[in-house]
C-alpha atoms as a PDB file:
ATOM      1  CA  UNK A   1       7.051  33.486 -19.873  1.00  0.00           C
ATOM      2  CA  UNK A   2       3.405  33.595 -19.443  1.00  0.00           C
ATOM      3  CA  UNK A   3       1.379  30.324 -18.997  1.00  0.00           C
ATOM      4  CA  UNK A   4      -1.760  30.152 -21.197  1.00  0.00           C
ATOM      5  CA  UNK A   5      -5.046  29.945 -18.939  1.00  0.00           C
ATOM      6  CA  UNK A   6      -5.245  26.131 -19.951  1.00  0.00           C
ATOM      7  CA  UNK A   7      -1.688  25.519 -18.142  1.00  0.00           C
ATOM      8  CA  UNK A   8      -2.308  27.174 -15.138  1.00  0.00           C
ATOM      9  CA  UNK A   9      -1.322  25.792 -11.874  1.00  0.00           C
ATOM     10  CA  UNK A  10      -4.128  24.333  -9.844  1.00  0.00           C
ATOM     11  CA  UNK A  11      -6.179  24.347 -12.976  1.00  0.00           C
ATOM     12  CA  UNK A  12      -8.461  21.023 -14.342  1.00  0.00           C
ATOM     13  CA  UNK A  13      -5.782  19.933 -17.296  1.00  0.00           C
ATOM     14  CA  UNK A  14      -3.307  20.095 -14.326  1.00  0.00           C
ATOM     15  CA  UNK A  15      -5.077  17.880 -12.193  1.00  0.00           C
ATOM     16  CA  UNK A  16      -6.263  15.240 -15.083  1.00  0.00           C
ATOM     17  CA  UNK A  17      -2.278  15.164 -15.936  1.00  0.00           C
ATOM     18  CA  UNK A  18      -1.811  14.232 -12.328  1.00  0.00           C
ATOM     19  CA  UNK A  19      -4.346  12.408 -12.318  1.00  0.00           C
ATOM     20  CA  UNK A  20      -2.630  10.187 -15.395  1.00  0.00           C
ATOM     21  CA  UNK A  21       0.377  10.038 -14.018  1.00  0.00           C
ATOM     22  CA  UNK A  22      -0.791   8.229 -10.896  1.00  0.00           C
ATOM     23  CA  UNK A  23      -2.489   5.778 -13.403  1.00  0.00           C
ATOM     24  CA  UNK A  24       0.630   4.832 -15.633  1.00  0.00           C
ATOM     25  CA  UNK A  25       2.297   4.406 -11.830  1.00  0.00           C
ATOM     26  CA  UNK A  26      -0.012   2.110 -11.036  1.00  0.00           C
ATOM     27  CA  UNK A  27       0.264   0.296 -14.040  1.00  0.00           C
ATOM     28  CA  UNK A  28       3.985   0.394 -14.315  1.00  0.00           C
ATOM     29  CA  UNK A  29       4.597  -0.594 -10.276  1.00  0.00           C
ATOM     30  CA  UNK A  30       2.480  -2.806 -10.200  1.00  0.00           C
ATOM     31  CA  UNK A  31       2.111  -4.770 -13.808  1.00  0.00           C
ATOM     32  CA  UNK A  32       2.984  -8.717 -13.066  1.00  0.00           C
ATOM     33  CA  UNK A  33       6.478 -10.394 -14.105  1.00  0.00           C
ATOM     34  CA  UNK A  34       4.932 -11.492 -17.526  1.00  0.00           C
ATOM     35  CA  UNK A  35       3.776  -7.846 -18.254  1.00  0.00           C
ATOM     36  CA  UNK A  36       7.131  -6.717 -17.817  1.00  0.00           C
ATOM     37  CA  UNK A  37       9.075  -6.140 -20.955  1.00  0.00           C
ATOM     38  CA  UNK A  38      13.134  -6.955 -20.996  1.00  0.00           C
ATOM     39  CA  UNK A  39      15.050  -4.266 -21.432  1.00  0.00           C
ATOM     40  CA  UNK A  40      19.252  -4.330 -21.175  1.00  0.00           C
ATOM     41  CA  UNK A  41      20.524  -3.642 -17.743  1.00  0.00           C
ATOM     42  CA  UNK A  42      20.142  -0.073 -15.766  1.00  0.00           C
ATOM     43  CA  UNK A  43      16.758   0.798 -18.286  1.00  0.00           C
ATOM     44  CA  UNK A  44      14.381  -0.078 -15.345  1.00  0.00           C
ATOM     45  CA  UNK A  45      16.045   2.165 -12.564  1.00  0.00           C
ATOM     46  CA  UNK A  46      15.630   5.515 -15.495  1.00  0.00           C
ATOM     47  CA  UNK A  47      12.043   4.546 -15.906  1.00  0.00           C
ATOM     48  CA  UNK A  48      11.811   4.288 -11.967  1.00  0.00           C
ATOM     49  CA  UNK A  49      13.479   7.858 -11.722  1.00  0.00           C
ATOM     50  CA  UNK A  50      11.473   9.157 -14.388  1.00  0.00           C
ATOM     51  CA  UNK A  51       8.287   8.078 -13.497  1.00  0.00           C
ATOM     52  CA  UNK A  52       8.555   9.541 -10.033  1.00  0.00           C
ATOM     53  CA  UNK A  53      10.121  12.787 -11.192  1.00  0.00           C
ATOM     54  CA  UNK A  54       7.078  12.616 -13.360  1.00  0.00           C
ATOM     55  CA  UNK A  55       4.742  12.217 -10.090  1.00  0.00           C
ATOM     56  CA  UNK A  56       6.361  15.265  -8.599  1.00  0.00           C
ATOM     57  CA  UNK A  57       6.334  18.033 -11.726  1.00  0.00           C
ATOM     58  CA  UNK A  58       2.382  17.010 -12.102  1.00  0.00           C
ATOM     59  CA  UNK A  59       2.001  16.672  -8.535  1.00  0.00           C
ATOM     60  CA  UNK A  60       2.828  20.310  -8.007  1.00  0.00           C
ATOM     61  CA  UNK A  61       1.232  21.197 -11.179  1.00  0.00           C
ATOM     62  CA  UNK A  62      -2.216  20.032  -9.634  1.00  0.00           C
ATOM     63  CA  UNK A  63      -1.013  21.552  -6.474  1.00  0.00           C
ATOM     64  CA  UNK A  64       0.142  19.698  -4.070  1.00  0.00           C
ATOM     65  CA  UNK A  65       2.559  21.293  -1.709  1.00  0.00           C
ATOM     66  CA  UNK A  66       6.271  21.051  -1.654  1.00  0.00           C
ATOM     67  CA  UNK A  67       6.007  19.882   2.080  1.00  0.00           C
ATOM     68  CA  UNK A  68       3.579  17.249   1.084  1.00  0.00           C
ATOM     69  CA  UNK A  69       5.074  16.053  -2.060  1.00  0.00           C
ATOM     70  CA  UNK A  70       8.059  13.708  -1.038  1.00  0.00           C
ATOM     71  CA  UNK A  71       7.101  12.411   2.092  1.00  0.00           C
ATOM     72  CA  UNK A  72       3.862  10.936   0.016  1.00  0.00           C
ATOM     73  CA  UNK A  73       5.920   9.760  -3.065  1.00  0.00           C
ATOM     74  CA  UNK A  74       9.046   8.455  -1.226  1.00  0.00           C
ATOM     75  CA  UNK A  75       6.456   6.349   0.944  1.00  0.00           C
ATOM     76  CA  UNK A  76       4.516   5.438  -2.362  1.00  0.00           C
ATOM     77  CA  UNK A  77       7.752   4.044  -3.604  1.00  0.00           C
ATOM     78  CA  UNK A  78       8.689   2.469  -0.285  1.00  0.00           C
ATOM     79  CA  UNK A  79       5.145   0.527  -0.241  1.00  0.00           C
ATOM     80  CA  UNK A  80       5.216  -0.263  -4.044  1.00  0.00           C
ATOM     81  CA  UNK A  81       8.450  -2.191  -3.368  1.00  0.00           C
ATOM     82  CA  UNK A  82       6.674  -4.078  -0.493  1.00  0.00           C
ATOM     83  CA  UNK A  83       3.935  -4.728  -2.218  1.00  0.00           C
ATOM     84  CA  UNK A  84       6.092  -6.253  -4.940  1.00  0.00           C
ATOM     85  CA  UNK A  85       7.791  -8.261  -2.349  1.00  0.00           C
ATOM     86  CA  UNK A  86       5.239 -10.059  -1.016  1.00  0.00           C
ATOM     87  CA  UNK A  87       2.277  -9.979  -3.840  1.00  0.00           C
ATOM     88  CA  UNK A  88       1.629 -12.823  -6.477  1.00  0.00           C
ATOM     89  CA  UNK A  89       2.647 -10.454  -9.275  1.00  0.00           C
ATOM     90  CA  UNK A  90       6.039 -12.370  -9.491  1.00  0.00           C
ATOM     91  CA  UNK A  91       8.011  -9.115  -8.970  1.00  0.00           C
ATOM     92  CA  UNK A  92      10.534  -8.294  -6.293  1.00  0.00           C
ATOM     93  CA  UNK A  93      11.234  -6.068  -3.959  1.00  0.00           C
ATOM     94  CA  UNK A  94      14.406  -3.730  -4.657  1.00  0.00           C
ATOM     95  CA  UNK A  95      16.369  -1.323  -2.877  1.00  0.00           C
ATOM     96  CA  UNK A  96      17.760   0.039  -5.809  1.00  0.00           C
ATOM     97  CA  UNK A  97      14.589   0.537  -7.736  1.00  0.00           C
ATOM     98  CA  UNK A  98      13.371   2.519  -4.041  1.00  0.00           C
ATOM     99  CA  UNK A  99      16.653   4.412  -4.455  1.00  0.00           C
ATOM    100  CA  UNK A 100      15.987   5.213  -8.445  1.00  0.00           C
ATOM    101  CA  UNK A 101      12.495   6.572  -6.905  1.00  0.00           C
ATOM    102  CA  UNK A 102      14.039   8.701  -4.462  1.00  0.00           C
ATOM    103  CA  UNK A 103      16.157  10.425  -6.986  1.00  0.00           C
ATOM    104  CA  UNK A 104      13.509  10.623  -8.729  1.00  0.00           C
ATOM    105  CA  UNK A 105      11.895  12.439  -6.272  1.00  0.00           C
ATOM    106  CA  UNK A 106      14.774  15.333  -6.022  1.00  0.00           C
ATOM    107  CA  UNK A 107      15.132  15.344  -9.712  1.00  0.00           C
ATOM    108  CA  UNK A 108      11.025  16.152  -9.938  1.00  0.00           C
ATOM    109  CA  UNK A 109      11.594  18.731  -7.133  1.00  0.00           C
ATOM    110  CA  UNK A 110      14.617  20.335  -8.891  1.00  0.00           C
ATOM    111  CA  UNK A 111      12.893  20.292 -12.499  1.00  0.00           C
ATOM    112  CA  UNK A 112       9.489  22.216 -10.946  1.00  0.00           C
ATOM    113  CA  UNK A 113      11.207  24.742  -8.569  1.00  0.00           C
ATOM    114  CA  UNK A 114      13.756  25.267 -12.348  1.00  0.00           C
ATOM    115  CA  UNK A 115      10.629  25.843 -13.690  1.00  0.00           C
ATOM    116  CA  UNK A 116       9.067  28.211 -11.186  1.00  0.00           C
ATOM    117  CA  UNK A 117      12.080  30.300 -11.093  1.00  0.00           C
ATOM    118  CA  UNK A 118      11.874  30.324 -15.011  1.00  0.00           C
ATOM    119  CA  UNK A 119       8.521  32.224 -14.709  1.00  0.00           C
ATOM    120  CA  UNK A 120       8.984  34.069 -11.784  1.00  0.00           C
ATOM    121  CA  UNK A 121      12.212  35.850 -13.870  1.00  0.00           C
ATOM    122  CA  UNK A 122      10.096  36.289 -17.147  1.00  0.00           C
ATOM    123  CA  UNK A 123       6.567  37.285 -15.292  1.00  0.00           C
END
């Protein structure tokens, strides 16, 4: 399987996808209580997984390296939860949600180096 030129690794649509992702993060981390939507138990640690497995497939999309990847993210999720901790936005700090994140983390790493291998056996 052949990327199109427009997909390629390192290339701009890679690094504006990236780029996006960090935003909804943002967002999604650090929206107050009252932004929040409810949602039945368990729904907020998948979008905490996803989000960060999300943050690793574009992440090494745009290029970052495997190396740098999960020390940065797994210290982006231990900060967010600070930062919810001790902010006005009315959130809290969780270890589960940091936990979610970390999985989140191998799942993104798993799903990219899947996806690598993918190409590498149809190139």
């Amino acid at each position: 399987m052949r990327f199109p030129p427009v997909l390629a690794v390192h290339g701009a649509l890679a690094r504006g996808v990236f780029c996006v992702a960090v935003l909804v993060s943002l967002a999604v981390l650090f929206a107050p209580a009252s932004d929040v939507p409810s949602a039945p138990p368990g729904v907020d640690k998948l979008v905490h997984a996803g989000l960060f497995a999300a943050l690793v497939v574009t992440g090494r999309w745009a290029g970052l390296s495997a190396r740098a990847v999960p020390p940065l993210l797994i210290g982006y999720a231990a900060v967010s939860e600070v930062v919810q901790g001790l902010s006005p936005l009315d959130r809290s700090a969780s270890v589960a949600d940091f936990v979610a994140d970390v999985l989140g983390v191998l799942l993104g790493l798993v799903a990219w180096a899947a996806l690598e291998r993918r190409v590498a056996a149809e190139a």
